[in-house]
Protein backbone atom coordinates (compact mmCIF):
# COMPACT_ATOMS: atom_id res chain seq x y z
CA UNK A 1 -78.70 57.41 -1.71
CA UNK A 2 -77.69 59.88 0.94
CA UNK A 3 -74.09 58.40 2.42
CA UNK A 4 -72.02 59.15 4.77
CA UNK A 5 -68.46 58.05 4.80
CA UNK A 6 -66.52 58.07 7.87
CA UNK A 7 -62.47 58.70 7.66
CA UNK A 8 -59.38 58.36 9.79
CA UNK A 9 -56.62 60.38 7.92
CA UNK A 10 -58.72 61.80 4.64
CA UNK A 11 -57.52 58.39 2.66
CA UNK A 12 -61.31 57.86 1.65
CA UNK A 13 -61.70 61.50 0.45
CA UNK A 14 -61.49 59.98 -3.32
CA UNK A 15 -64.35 57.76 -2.71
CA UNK A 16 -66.22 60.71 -1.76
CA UNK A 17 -65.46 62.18 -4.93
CA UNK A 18 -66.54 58.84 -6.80
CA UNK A 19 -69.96 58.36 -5.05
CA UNK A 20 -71.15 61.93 -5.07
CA UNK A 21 -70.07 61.55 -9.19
CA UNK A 22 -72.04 58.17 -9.38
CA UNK A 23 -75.28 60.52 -8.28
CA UNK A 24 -75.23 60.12 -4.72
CA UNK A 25 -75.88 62.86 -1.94
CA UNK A 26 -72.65 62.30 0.53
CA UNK A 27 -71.16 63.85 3.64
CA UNK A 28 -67.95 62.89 5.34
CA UNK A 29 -65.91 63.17 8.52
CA UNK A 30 -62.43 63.15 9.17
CA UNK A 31 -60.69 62.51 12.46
CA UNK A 32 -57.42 63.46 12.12
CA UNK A 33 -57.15 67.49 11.30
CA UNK A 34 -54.51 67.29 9.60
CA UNK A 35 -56.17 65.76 6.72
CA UNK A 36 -59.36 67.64 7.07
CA UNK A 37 -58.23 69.37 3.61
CA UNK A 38 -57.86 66.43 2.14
CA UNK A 39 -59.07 66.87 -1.88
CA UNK A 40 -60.47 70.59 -0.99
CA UNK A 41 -62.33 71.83 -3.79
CA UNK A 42 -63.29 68.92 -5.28
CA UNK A 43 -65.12 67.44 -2.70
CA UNK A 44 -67.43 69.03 0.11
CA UNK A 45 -65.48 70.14 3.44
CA UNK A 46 -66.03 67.37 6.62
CA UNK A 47 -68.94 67.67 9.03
CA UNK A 48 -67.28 68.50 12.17
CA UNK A 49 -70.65 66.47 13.82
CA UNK A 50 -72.42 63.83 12.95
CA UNK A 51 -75.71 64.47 14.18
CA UNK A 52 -77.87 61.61 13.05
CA UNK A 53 -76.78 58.28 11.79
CA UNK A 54 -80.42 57.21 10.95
CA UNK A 55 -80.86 60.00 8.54
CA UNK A 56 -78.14 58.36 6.25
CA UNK A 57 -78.77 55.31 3.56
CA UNK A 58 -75.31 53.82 3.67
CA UNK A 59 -72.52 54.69 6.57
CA UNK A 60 -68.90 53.67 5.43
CA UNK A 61 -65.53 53.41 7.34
CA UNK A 62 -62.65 54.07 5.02
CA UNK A 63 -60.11 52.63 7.89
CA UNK A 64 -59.74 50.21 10.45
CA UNK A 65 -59.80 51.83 14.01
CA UNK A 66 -63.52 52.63 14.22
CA UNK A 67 -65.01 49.03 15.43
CA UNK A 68 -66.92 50.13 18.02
CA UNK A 69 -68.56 53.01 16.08
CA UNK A 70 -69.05 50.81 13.19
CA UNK A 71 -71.05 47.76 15.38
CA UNK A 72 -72.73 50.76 17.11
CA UNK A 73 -74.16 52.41 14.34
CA UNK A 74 -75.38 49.17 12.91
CA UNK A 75 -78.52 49.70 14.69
CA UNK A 76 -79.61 52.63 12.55
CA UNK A 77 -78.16 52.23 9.31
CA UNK A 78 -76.24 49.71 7.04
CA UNK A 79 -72.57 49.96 7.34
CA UNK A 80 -69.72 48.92 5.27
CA UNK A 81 -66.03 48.97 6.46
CA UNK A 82 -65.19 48.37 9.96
CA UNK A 83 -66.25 46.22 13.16
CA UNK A 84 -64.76 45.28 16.33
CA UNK A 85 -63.46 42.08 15.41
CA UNK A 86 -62.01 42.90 11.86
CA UNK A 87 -60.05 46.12 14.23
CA UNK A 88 -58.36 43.29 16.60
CA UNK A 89 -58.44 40.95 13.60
CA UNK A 90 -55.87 43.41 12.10
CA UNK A 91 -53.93 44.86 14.86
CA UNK A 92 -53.99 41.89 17.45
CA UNK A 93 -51.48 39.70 15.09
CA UNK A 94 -51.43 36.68 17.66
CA UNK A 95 -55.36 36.58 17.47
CA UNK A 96 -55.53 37.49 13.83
CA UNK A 97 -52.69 34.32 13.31
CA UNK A 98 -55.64 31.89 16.01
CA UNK A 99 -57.72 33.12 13.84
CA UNK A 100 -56.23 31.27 10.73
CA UNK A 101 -55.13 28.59 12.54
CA UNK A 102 -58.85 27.96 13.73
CA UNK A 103 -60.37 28.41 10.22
CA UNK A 104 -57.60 25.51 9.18
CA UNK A 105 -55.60 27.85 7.27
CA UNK A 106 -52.09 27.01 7.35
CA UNK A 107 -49.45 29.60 9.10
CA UNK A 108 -45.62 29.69 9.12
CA UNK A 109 -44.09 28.82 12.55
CA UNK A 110 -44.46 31.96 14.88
CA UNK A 111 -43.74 33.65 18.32
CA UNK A 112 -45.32 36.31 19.96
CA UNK A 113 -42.95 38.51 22.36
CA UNK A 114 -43.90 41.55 24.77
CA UNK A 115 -40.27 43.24 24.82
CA UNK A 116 -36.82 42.80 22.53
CA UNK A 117 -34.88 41.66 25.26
CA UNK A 118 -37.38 38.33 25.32
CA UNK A 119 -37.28 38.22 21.50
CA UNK A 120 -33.18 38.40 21.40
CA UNK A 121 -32.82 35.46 23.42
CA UNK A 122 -35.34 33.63 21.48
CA UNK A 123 -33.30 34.37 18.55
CA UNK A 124 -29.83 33.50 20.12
CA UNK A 125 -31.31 30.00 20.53
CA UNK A 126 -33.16 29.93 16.98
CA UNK A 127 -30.83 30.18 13.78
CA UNK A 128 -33.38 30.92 11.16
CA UNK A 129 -34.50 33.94 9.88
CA UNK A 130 -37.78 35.82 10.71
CA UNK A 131 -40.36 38.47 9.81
CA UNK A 132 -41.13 40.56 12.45
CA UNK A 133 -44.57 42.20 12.69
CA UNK A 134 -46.03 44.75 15.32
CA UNK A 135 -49.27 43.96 17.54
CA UNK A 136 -51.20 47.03 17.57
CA UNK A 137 -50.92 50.20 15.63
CA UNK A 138 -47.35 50.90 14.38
CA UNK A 139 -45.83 52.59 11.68
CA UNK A 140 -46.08 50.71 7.85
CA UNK A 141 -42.14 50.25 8.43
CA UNK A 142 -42.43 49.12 11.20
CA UNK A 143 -42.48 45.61 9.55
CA UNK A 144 -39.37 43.81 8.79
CA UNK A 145 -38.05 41.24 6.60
CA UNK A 146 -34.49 40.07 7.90
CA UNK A 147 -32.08 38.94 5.88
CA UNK A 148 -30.64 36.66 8.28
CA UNK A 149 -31.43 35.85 12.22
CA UNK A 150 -28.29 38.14 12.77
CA UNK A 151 -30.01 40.96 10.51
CA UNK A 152 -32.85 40.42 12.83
CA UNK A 153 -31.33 40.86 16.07
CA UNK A 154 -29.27 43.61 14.71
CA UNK A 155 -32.63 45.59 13.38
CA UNK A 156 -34.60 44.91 16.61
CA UNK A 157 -31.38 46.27 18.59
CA UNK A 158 -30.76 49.03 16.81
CA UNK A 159 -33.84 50.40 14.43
CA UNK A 160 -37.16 48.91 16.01
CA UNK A 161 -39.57 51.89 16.74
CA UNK A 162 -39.90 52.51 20.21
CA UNK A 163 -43.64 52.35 19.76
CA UNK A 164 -43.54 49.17 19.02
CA UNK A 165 -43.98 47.44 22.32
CA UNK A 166 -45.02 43.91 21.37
CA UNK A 167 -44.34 42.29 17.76
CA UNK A 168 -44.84 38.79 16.37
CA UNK A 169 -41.00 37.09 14.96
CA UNK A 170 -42.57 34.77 12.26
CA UNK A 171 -40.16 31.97 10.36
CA UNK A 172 -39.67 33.53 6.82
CA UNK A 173 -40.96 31.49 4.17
CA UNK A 174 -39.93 32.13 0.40
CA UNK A 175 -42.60 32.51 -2.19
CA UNK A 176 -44.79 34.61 -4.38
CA UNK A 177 -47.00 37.38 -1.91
CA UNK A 178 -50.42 37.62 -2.97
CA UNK A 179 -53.78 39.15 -1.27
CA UNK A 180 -57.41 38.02 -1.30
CA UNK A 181 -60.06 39.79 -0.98
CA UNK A 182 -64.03 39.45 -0.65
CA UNK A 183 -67.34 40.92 0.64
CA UNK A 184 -69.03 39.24 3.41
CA UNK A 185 -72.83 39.50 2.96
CA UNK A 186 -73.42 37.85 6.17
CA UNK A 187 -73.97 34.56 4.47
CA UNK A 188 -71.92 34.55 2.07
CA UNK A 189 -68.59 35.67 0.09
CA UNK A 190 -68.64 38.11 -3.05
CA UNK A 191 -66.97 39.76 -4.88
CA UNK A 192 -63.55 37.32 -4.95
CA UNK A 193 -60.86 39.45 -6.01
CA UNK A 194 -56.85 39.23 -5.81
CA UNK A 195 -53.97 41.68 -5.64
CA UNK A 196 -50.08 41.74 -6.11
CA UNK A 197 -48.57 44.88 -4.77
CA UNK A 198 -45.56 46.40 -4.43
CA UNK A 199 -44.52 47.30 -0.93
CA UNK A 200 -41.16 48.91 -1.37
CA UNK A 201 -40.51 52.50 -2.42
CA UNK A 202 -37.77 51.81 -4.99
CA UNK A 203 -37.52 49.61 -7.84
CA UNK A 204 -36.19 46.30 -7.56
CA UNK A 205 -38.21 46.10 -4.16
CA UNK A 206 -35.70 48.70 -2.41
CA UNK A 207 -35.86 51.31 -0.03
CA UNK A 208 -38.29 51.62 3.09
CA UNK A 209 -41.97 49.78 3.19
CA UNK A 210 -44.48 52.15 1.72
CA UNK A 211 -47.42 50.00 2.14
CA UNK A 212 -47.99 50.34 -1.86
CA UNK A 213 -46.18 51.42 -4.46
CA UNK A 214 -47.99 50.09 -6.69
CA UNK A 215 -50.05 46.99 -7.40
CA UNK A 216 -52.68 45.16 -10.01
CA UNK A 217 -56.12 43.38 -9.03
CA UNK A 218 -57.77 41.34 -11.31
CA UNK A 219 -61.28 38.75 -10.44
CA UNK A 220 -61.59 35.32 -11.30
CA UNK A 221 -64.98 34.18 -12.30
CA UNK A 222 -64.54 31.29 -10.85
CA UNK A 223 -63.01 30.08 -7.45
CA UNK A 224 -59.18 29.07 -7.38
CA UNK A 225 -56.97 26.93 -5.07
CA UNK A 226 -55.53 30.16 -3.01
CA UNK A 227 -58.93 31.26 -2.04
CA UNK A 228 -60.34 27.61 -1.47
CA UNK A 229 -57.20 26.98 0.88
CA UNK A 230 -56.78 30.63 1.88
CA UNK A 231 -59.84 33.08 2.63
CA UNK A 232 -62.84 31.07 1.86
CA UNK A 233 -61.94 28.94 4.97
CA UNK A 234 -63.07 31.97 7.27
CA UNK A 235 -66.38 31.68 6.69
CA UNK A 236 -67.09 28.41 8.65
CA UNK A 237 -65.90 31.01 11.28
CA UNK A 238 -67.94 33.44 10.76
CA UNK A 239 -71.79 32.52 11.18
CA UNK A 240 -73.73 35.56 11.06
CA UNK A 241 -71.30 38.27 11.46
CA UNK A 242 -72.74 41.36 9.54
CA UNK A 243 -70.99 42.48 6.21
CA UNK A 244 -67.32 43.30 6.17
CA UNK A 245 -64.78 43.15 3.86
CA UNK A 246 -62.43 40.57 4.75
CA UNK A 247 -58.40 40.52 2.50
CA UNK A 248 -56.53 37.91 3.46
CA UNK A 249 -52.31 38.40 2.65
CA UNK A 250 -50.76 34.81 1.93
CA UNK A 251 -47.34 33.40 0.87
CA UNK A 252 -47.71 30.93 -1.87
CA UNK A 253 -45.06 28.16 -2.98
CA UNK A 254 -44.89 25.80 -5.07
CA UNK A 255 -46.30 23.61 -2.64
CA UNK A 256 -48.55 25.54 -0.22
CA UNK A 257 -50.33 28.31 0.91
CA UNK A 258 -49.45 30.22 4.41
CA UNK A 259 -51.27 32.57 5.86
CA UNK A 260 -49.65 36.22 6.87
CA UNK A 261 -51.74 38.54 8.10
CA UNK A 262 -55.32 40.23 7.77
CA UNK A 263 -56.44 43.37 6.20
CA UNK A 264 -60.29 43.70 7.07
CA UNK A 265 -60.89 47.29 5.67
CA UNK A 266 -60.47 49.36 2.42
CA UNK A 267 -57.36 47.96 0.73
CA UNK A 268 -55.18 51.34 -1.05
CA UNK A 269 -55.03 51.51 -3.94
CA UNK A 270 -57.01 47.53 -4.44
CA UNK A 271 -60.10 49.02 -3.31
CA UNK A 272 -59.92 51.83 -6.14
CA UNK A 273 -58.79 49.76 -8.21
CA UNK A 274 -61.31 47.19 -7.81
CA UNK A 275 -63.75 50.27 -8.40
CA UNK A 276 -62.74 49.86 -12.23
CA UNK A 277 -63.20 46.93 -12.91
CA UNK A 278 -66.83 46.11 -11.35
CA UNK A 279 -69.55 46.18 -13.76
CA UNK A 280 -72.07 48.93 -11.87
CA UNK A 281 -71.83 52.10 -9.38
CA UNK A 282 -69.76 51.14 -6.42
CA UNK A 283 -71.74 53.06 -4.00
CA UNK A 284 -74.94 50.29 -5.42
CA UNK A 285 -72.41 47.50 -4.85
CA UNK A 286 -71.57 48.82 -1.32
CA UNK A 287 -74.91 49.01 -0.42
CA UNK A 288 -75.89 45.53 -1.74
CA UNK A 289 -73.44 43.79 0.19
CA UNK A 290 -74.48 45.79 3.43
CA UNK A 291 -77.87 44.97 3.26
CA UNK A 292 -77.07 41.71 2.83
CA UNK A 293 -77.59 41.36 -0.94
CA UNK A 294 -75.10 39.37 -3.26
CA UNK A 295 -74.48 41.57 -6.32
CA UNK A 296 -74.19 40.11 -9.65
CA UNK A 297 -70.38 40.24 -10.76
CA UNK A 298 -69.50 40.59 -13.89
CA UNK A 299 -65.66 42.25 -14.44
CA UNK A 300 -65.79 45.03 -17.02
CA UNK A 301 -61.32 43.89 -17.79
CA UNK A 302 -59.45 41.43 -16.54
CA UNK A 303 -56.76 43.60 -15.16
CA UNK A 304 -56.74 47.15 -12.90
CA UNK A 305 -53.23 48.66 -11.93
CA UNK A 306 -52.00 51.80 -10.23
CA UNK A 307 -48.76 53.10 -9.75
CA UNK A 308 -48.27 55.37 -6.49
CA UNK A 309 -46.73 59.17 -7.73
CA UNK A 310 -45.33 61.02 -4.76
CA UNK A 311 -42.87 63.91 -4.59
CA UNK A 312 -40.54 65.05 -2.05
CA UNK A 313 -40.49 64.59 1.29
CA UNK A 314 -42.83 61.40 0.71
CA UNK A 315 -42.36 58.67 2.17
CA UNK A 316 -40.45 60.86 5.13
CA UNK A 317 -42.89 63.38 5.31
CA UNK A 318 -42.42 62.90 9.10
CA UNK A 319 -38.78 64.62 8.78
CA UNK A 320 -39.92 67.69 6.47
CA UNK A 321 -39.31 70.75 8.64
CA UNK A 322 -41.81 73.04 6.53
CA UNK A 323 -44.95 72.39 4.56
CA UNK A 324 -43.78 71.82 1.03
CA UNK A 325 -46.72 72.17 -1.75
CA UNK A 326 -46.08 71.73 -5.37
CA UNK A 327 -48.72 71.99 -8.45
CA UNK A 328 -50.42 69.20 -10.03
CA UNK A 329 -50.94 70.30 -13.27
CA UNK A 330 -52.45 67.26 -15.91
CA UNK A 331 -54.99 65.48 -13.75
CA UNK A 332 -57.99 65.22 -15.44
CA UNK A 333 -61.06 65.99 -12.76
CA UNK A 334 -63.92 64.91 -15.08
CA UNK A 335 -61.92 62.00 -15.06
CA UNK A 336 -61.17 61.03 -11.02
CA UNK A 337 -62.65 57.96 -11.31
CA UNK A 338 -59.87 56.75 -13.15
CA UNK A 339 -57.14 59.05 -11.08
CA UNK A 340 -56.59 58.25 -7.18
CA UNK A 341 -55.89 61.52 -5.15
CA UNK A 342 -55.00 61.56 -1.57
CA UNK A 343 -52.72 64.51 0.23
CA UNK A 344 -54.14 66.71 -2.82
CA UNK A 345 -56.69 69.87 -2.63
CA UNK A 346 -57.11 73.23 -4.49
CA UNK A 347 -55.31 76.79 -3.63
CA UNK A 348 -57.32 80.17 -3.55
CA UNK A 349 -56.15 80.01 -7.08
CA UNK A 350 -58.59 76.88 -8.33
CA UNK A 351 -54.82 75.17 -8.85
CA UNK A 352 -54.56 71.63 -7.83
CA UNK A 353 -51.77 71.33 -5.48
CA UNK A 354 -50.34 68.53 -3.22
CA UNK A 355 -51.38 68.91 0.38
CA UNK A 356 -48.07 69.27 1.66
CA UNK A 357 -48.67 67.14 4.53
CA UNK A 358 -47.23 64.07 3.44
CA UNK A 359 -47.20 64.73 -0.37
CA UNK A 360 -48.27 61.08 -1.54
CA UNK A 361 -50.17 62.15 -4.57
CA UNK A 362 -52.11 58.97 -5.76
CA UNK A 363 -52.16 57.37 -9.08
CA UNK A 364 -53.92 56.64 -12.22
CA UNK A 365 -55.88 53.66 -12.67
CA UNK A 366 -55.58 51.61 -15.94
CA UNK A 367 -57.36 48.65 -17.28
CA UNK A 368 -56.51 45.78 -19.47
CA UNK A 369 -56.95 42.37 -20.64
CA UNK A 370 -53.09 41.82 -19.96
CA UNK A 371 -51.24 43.18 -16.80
CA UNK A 372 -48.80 45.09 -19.30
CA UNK A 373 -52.23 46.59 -21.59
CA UNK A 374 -53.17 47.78 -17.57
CA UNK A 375 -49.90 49.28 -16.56
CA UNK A 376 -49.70 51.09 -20.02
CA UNK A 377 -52.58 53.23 -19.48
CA UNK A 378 -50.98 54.12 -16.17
CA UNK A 379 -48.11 55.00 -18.02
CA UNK A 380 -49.76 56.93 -20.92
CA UNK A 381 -51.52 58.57 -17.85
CA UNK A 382 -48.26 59.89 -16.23
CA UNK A 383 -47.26 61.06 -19.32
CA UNK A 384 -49.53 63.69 -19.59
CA UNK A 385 -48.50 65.14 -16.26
CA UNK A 386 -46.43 67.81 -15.19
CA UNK A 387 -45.35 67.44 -11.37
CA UNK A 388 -42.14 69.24 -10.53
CA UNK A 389 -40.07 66.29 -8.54
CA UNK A 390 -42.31 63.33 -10.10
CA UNK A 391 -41.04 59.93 -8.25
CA UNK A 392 -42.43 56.99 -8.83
CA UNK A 393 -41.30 52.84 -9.68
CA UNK A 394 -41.12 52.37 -13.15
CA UNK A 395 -40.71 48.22 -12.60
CA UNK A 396 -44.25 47.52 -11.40
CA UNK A 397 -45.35 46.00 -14.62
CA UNK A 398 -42.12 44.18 -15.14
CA UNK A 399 -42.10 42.70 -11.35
CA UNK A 400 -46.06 42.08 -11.28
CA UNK A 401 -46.04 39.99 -14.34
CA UNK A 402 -43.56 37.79 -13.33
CA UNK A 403 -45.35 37.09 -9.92
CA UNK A 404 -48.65 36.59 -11.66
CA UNK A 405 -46.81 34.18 -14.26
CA UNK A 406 -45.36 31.99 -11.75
CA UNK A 407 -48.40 31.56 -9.88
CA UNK A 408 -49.80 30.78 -12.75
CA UNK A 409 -46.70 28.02 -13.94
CA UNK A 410 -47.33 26.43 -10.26
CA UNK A 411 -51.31 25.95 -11.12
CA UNK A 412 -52.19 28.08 -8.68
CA UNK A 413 -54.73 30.64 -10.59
CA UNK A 414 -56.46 27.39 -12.34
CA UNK A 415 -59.98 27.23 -11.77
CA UNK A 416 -61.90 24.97 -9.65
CA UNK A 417 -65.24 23.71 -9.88
């Protein structure tokens, strides 16, 4: 198939990589310039034009953000990745949270607010505490998980991003955090899969929100009671919207099942991990669902984890006063499929460097029938590196396995039907 993947920061640059070693001819873009040298040397360099959508087999968005191209360039070509309504699915939290509430899927008590000083009264009235959440695009820290509703107004006083000019305060509900995803064919949903993930940058969940640090996907054959009460509700809502990925985040107690929030778009690292465990090409698999075939399914493990390897400045990169480059030296390249790169590309030398720009490496990818057999080939993986400054959590198997056990002790992973 000739492809043609469209990027927002050089994130999809790997898939590249992937589909063009599957057999595929593909071309990329990248908007932001920063990334442009995102995995240089190892994968073609970015059209700077697109010139003809029609003359490509497959278009994919590797990003939210590009609705309006996406739904445009439905009319030449099939597309995978991004639409107008899974953009303001994802950044419009108060229509993302109708949304749920529309499909019947249950949602912890919430209220929007268009300035702090609205939201701090709010709170001096309401002792409970809350999750805050930005409308629109914000930072990944820009999230926050009080402690307490005095933690709250103290964070929204004193650390909310100024960009953030209208956030969601959402009642905090304890629980285990898990994510659903699957492929919209425009009849139907495929591909069922689930993720835990680890959002914080230290172990024992501390330090500042990442966005993943780590995480493990696995695929039920069969339906379970978080995607009959969570995701699989959205489809009576969506009629004959064209394909899309659709990842629905939920809190889960013993109890129930609350919907958070939406991520309609390539999940990092799910998505690449996801790549490992289905049982043909992924660039045939894309294209199935966005012609609006339903692949056959059939995982090739149970389990595929990643860990996240960074070194210094990540995740501050913003703060760095200099570009700071370091060799990579121990990543297989025969063997990418298996190894996640992102802020990664080749010096004048044929070395394999980090980027420098933000310096978030990627990760390997390892499969298992257990969670712990998964995380051990990332481990044996990491062990054959040598990365001056290596950081990285070390807990993700640990901390994974006992969310994934008490979902399963509260009968929440038993199949139905």
């Amino acid at each position: 198939m000739h492809i043609l993947l469209v990027s927002k920061d050089g994130d999809g640059a790997w898939f590249v990589w992937l589909l063009i070693h599957e057999g595929h001819k593909v071309e990329w873009t990248c908007a932001n310039p920063k990334y442009q040298d995102s995995l240089k040397g190892l994968v073609p360099p970015p059209l700077t034009k697109v010139s003809d959508p029609a003359a490509y087999d497959l278009i994919i968005y590797d990003d939210s953000g590009f609705g309006d191209s996406a739904d445009a360039a439905r009319a030449h070509s099939p597309v995978i990745g991004g639409s107008a309504y899974a953009d303001r699915l994802e950044d419009d939290r108060v229509f993302g949270i109708q949304q749920m509430e529309a499909a019947g899927i249950k949602v912890p008590k919430w209220e929007a607010f268009s300035s702090p000083a609205e939201a701090l009264s709010f709170l001096a009235k309401n002792n409970r505490r809350y999750v805050l959440k930005p409308i629109g695009d914000a930072p990944s820290d820009a999230t926050y998980v009080s402690k307490s509703r005095d933690d709250m107004t103290h964070f929204i006083e004193t650390k909310l991003d100024a960009k953030v000019k209208s956030f969601v305060l959402q009642e905090f509900v304890a629980g285990t955090e898990v994510s659903t995803e699957a492929w919209w064919t425009g009849r139907e949903f495929v591909a069922m899969n689930h993720t835990l993930e680890l959002k914080k940058f230290m172990n024992d969940d501390m330090g500042p929100n990442t966005g993943c640090a780590g995480n493990v996907v696995w695929m039920p054959t069969r339906p379970n009671a978080i995607y009959e009460q969570g995701l699989k509700k959205l489809a009576s809502e969506l009629g004959g919207f064209p394909p899309q990925m659709f990842d629905l985040n939920t809190i889960v107690t013993e109890a129930d099942i609350y919907g958070l929030e939406w991520t309609p778009r390539f999940g990092y690292e799910g998505t690449c991990n996801l790549t490992r465990l289905l049982n043909g090409g992924f660039g045939e698999f894309l294209f199935a669902v966005a012609t609006g075939t339903s692949p056959v399914v059939e995982p090739r493990a149970r389990f595929a984890a990643t860990i996240r390897l960074s070194v210094p400045p990540y995740p501050n990169a913003e703060l760095a006063r200099k570009r700071v480059q370091v060799p990579i030296v121990g990543v297989e390249v025969e063997r990418l499929d298996s190894f996640v790169l992102y802020d990664v590309m080749k010096d004048e030398d044929e070395v394999i460097i980090t980027g420098g720009y933000n310096n978030g490496i990627g990760g390997p990818i390892g499969c298992g029938e257990t969670i712990d057999g998964a995380f051990q080939e990332c481990d044996e993986a990491i062990h054959r590196l040598d990365i001056p400054n290596l950081q990285y959590r070390t807990d993700a198997s640990k901390s994974l396995q006992a969310r994934y056990s008490t979902l399963q002790a509260q009968g929440w992973l038993r199949p139905i039907g």
